[in-house]
PDB file of N, CA and C in Angstrom:
ATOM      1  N   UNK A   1      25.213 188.967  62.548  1.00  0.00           N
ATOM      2  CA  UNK A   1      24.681 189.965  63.457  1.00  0.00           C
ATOM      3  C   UNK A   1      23.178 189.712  63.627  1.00  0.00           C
ATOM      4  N   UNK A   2      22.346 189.917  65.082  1.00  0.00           N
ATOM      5  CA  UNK A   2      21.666 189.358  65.319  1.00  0.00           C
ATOM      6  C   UNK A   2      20.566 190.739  64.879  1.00  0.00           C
ATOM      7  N   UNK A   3      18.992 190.537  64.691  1.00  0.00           N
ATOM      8  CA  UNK A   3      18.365 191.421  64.858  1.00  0.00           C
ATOM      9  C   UNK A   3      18.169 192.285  66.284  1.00  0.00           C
ATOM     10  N   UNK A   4      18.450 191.756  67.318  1.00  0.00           N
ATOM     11  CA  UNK A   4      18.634 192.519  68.582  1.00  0.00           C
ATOM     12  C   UNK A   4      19.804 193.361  68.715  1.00  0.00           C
ATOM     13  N   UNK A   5      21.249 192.506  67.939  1.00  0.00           N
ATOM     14  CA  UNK A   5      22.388 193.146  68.095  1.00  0.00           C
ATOM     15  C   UNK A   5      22.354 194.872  67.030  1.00  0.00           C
ATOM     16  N   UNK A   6      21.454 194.472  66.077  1.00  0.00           N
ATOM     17  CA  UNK A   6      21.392 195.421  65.555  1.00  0.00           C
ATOM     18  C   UNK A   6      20.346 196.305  65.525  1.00  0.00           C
ATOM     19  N   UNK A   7      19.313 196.482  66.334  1.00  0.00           N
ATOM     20  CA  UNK A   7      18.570 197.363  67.209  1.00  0.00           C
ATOM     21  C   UNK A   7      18.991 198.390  68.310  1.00  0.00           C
ATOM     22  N   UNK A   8      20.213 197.515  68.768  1.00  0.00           N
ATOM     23  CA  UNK A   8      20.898 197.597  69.709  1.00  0.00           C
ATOM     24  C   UNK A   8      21.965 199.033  69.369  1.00  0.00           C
ATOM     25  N   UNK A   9      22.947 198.687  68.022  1.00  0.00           N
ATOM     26  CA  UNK A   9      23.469 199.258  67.447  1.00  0.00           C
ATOM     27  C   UNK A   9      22.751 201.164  66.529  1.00  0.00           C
ATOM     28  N   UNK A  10      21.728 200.524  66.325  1.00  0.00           N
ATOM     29  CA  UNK A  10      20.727 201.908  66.098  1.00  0.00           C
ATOM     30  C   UNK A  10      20.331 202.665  66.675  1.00  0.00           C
ATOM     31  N   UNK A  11      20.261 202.298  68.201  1.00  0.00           N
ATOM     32  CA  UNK A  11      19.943 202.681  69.539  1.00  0.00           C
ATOM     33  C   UNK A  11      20.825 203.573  69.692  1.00  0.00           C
ATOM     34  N   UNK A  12      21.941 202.958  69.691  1.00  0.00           N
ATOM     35  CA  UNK A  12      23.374 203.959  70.312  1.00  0.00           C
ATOM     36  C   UNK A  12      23.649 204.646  69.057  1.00  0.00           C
ATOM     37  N   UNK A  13      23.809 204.792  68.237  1.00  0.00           N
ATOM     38  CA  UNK A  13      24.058 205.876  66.669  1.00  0.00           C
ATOM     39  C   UNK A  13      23.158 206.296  67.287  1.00  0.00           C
ATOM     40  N   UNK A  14      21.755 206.260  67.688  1.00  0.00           N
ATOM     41  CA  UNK A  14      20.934 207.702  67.265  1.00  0.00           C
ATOM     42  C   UNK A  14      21.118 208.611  68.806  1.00  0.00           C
ATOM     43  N   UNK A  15      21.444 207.787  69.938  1.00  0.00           N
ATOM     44  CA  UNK A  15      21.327 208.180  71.215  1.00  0.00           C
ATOM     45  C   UNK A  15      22.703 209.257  70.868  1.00  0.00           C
ATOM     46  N   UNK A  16      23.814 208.878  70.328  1.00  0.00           N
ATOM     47  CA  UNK A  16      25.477 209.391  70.135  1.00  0.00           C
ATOM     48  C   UNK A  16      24.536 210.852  69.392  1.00  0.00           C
ATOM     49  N   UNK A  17      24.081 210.478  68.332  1.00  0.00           N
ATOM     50  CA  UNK A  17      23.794 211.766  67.701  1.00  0.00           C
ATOM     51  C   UNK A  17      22.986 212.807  68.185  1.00  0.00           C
ATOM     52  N   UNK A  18      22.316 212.421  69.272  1.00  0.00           N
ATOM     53  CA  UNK A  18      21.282 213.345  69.535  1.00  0.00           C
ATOM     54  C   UNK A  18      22.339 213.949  70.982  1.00  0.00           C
ATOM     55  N   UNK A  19      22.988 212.984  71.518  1.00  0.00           N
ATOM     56  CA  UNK A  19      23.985 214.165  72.337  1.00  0.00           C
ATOM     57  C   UNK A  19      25.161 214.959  71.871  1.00  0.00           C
ATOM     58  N   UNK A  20      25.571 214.525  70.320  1.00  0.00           N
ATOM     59  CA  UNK A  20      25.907 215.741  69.932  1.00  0.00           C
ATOM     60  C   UNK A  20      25.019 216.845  69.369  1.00  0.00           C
ATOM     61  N   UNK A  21      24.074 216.592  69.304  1.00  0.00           N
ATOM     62  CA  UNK A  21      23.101 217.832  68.859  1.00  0.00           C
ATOM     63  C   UNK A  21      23.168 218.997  70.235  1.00  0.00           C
ATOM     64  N   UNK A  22      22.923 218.042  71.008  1.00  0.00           N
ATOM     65  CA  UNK A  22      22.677 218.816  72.304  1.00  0.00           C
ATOM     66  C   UNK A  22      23.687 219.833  72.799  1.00  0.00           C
ATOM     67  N   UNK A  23      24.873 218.925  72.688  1.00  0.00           N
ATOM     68  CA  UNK A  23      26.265 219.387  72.894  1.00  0.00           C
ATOM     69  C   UNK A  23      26.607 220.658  71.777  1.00  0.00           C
ATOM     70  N   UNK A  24      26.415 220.870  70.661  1.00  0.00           N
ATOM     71  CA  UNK A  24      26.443 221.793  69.549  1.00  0.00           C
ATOM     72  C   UNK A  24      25.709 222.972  69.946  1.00  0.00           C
ATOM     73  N   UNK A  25      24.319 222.497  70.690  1.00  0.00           N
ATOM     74  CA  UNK A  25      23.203 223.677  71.095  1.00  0.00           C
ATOM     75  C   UNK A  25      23.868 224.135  72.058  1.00  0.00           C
ATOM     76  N   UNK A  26      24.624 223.908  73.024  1.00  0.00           N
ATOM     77  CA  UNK A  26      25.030 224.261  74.282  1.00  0.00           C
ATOM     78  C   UNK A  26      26.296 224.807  73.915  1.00  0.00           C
ATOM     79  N   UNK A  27      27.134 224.548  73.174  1.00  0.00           N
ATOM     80  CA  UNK A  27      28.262 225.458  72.897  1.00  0.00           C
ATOM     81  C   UNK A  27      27.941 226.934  71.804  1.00  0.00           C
ATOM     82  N   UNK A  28      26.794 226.540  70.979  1.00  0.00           N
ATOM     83  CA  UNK A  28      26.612 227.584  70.321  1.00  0.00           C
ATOM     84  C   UNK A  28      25.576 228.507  71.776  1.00  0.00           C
ATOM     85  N   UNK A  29      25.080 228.188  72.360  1.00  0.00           N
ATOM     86  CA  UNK A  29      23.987 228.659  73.503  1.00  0.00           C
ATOM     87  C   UNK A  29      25.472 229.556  74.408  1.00  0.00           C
ATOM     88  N   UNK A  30      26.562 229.018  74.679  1.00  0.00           N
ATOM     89  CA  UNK A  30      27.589 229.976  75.314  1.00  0.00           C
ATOM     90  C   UNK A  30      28.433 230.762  74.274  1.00  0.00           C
ATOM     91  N   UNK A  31      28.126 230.493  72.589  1.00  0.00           N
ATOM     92  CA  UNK A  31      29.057 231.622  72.110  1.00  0.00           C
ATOM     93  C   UNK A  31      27.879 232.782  71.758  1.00  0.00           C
ATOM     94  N   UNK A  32      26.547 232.510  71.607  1.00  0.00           N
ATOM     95  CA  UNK A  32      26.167 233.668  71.789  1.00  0.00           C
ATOM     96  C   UNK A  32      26.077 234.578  73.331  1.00  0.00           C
ATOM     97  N   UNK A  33      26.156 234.071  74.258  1.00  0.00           N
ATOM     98  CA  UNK A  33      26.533 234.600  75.342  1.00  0.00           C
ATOM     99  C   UNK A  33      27.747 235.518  75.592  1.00  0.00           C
ATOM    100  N   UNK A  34      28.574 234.924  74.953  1.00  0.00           N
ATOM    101  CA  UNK A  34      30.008 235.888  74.558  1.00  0.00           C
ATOM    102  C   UNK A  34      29.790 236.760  73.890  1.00  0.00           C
ATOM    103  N   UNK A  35      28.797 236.609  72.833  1.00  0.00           N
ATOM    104  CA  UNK A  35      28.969 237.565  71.788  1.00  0.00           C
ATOM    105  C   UNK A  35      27.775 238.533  71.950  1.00  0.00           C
ATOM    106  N   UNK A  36      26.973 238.449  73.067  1.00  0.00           N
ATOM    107  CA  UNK A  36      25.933 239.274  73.699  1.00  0.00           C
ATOM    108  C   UNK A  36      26.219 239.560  75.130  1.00  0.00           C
ATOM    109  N   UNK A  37      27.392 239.776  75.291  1.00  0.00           N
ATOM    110  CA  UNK A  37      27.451 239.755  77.117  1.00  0.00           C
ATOM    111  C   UNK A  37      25.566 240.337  77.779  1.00  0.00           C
ATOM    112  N   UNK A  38      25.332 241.271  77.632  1.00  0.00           N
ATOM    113  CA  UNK A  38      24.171 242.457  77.930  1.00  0.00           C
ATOM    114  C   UNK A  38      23.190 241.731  77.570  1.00  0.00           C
ATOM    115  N   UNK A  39      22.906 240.899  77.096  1.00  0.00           N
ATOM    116  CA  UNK A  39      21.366 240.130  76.577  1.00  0.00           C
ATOM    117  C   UNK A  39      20.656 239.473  78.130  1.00  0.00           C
ATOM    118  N   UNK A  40      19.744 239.654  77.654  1.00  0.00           N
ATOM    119  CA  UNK A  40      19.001 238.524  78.753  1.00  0.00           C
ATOM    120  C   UNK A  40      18.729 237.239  78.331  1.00  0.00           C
ATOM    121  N   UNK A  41      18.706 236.681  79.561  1.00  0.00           N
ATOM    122  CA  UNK A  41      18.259 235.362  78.942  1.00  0.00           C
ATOM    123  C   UNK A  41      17.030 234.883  77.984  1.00  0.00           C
ATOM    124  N   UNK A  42      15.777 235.762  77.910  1.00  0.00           N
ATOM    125  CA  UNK A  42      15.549 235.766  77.158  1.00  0.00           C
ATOM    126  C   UNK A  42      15.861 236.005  75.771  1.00  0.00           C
ATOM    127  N   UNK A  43      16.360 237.103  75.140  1.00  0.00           N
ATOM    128  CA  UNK A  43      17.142 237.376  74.630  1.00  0.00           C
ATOM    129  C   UNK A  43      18.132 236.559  73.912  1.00  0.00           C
ATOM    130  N   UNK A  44      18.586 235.821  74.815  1.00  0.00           N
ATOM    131  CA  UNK A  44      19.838 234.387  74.396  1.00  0.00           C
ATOM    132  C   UNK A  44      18.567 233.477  73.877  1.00  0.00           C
ATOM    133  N   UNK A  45      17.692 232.972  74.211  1.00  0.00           N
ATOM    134  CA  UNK A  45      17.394 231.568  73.859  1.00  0.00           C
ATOM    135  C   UNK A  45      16.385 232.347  72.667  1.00  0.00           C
ATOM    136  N   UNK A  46      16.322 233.552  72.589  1.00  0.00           N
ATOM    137  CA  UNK A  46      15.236 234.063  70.926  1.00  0.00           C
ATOM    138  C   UNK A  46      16.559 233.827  70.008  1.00  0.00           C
ATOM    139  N   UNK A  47      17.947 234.371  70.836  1.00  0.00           N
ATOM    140  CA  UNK A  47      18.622 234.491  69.620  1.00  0.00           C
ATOM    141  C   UNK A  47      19.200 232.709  68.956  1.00  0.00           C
ATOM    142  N   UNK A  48      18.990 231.607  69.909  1.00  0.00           N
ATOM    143  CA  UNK A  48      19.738 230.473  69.908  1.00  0.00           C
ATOM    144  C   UNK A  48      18.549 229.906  68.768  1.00  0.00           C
ATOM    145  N   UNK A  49      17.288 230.172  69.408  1.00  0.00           N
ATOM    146  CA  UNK A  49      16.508 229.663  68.609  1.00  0.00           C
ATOM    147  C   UNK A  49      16.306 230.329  66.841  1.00  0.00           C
ATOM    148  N   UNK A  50      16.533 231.471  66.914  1.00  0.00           N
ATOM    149  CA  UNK A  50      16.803 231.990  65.423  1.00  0.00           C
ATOM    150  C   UNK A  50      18.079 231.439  64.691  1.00  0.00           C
ATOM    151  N   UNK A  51      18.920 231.123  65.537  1.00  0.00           N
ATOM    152  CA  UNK A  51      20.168 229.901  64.649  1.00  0.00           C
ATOM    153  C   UNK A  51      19.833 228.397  64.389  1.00  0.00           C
ATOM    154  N   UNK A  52      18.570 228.175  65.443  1.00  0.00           N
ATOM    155  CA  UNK A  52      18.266 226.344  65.120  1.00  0.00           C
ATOM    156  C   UNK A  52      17.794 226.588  64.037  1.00  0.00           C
ATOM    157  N   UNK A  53      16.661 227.906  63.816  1.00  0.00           N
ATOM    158  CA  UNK A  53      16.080 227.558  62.913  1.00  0.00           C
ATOM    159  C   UNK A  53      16.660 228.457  61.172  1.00  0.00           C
ATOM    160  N   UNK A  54      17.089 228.855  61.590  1.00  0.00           N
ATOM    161  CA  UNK A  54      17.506 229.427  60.407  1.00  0.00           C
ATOM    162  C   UNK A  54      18.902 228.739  60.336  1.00  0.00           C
ATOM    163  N   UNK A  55      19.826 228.416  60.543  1.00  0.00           N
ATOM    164  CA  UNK A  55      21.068 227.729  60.283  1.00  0.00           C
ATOM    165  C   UNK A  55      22.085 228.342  59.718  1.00  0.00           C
ATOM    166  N   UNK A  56      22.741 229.696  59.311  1.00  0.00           N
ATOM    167  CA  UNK A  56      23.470 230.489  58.695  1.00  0.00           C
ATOM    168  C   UNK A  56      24.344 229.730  58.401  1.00  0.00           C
ATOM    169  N   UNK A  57      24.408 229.726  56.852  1.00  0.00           N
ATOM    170  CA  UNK A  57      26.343 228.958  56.771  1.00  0.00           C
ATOM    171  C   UNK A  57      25.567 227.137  56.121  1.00  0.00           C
ATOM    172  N   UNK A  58      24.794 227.005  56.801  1.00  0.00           N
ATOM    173  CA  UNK A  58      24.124 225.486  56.096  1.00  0.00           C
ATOM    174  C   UNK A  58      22.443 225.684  55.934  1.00  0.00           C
ATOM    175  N   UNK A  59      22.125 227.128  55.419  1.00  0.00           N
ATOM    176  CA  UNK A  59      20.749 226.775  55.289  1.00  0.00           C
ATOM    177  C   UNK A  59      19.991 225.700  53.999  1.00  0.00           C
ATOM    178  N   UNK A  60      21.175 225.173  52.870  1.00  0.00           N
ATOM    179  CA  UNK A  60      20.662 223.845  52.297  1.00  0.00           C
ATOM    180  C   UNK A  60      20.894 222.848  52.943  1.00  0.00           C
ATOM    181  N   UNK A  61      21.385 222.753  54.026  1.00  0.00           N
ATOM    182  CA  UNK A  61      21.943 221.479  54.513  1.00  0.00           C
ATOM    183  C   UNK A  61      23.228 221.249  54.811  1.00  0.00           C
ATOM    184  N   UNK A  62      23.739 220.520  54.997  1.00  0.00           N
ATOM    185  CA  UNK A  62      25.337 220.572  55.927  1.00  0.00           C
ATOM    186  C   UNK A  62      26.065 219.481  54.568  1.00  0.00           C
ATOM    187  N   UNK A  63      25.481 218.834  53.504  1.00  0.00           N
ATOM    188  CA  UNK A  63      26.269 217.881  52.827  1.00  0.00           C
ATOM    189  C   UNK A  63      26.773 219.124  51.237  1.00  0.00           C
ATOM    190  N   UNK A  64      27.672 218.436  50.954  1.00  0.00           N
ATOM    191  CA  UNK A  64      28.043 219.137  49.421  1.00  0.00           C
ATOM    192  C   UNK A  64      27.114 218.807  48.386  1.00  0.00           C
ATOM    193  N   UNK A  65      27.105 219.506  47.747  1.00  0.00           N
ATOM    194  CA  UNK A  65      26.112 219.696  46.377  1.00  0.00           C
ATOM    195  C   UNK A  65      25.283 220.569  45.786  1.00  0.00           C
ATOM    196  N   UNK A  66      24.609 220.136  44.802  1.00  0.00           N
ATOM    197  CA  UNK A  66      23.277 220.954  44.313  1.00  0.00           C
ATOM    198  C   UNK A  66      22.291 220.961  45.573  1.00  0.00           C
ATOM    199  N   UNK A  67      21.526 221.955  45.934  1.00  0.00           N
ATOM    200  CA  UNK A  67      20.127 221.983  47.137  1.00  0.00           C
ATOM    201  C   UNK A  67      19.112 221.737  45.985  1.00  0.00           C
ATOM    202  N   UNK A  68      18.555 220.353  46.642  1.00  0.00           N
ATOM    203  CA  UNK A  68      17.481 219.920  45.598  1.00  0.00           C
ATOM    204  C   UNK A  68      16.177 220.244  46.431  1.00  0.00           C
ATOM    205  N   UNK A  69      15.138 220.188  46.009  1.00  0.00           N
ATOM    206  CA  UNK A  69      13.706 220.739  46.584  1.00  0.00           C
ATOM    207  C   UNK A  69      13.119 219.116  46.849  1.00  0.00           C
ATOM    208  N   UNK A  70      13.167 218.774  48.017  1.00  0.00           N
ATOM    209  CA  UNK A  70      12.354 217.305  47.604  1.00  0.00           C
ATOM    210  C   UNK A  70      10.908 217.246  47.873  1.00  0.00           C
ATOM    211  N   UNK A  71      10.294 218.492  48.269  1.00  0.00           N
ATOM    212  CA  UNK A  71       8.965 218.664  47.704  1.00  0.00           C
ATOM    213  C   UNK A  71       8.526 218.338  46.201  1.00  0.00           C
ATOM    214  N   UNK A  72       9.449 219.129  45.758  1.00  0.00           N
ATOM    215  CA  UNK A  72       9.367 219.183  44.177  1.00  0.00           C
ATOM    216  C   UNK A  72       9.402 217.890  43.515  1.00  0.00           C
ATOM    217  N   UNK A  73      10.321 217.607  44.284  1.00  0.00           N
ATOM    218  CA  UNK A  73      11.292 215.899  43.762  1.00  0.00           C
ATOM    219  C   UNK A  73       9.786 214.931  43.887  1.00  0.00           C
ATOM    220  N   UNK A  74       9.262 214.991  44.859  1.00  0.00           N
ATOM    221  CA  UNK A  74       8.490 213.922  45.516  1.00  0.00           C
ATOM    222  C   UNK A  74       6.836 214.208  44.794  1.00  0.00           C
ATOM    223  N   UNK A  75       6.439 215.645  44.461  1.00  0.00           N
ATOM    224  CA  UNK A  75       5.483 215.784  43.606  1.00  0.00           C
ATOM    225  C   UNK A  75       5.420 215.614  42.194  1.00  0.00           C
ATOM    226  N   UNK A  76       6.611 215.549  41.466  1.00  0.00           N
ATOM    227  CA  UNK A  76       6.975 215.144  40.307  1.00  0.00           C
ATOM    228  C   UNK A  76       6.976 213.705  39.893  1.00  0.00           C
ATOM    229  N   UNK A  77       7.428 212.723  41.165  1.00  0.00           N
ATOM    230  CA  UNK A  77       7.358 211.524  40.795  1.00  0.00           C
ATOM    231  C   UNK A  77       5.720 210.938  41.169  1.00  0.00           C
ATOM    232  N   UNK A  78       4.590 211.909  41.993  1.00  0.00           N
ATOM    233  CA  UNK A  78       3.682 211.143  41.785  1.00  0.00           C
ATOM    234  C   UNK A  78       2.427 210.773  40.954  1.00  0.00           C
TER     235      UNK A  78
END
């Protein structure tokens, strides 16, 4: 595999991932719409943006395990 072929390949993984991000924002962006018929649009994108950033359900992260601090992690080793 060539170094272009695999630039190439990193390109598209990150391009794939970032349109499912998008795609995730936009389906969660219409279930709070359902679940606020009466909101305004303002309203919708305070509430979409209080789920990017707060994350309910994965606020350590989306993988299994211990939630490690890698602040902590990274000031400890220096």
């Amino acid at each position: 595999m060539t170094d272009e072929s695999t630039k190439r390949q990193a390109c598209e993984r990150f391009r794939m991932a970032v349109e499912l991000f998008e795609a995730g924002v936009e389906l969660m962006a219409q279930n709070l719409k359902r679940r606020h018929p009466l909101a305004s649009e303002e309203e919708l994108r305070g509430l979409l943006q209080q789920w990017l950033v707060e994350r309910p359900g994965a606020e350590f992260g989306d993988g299994y395990g211990t939630p490690v601090d890698l602040w902590e992690r990274r000031r400890a080793s220096e």
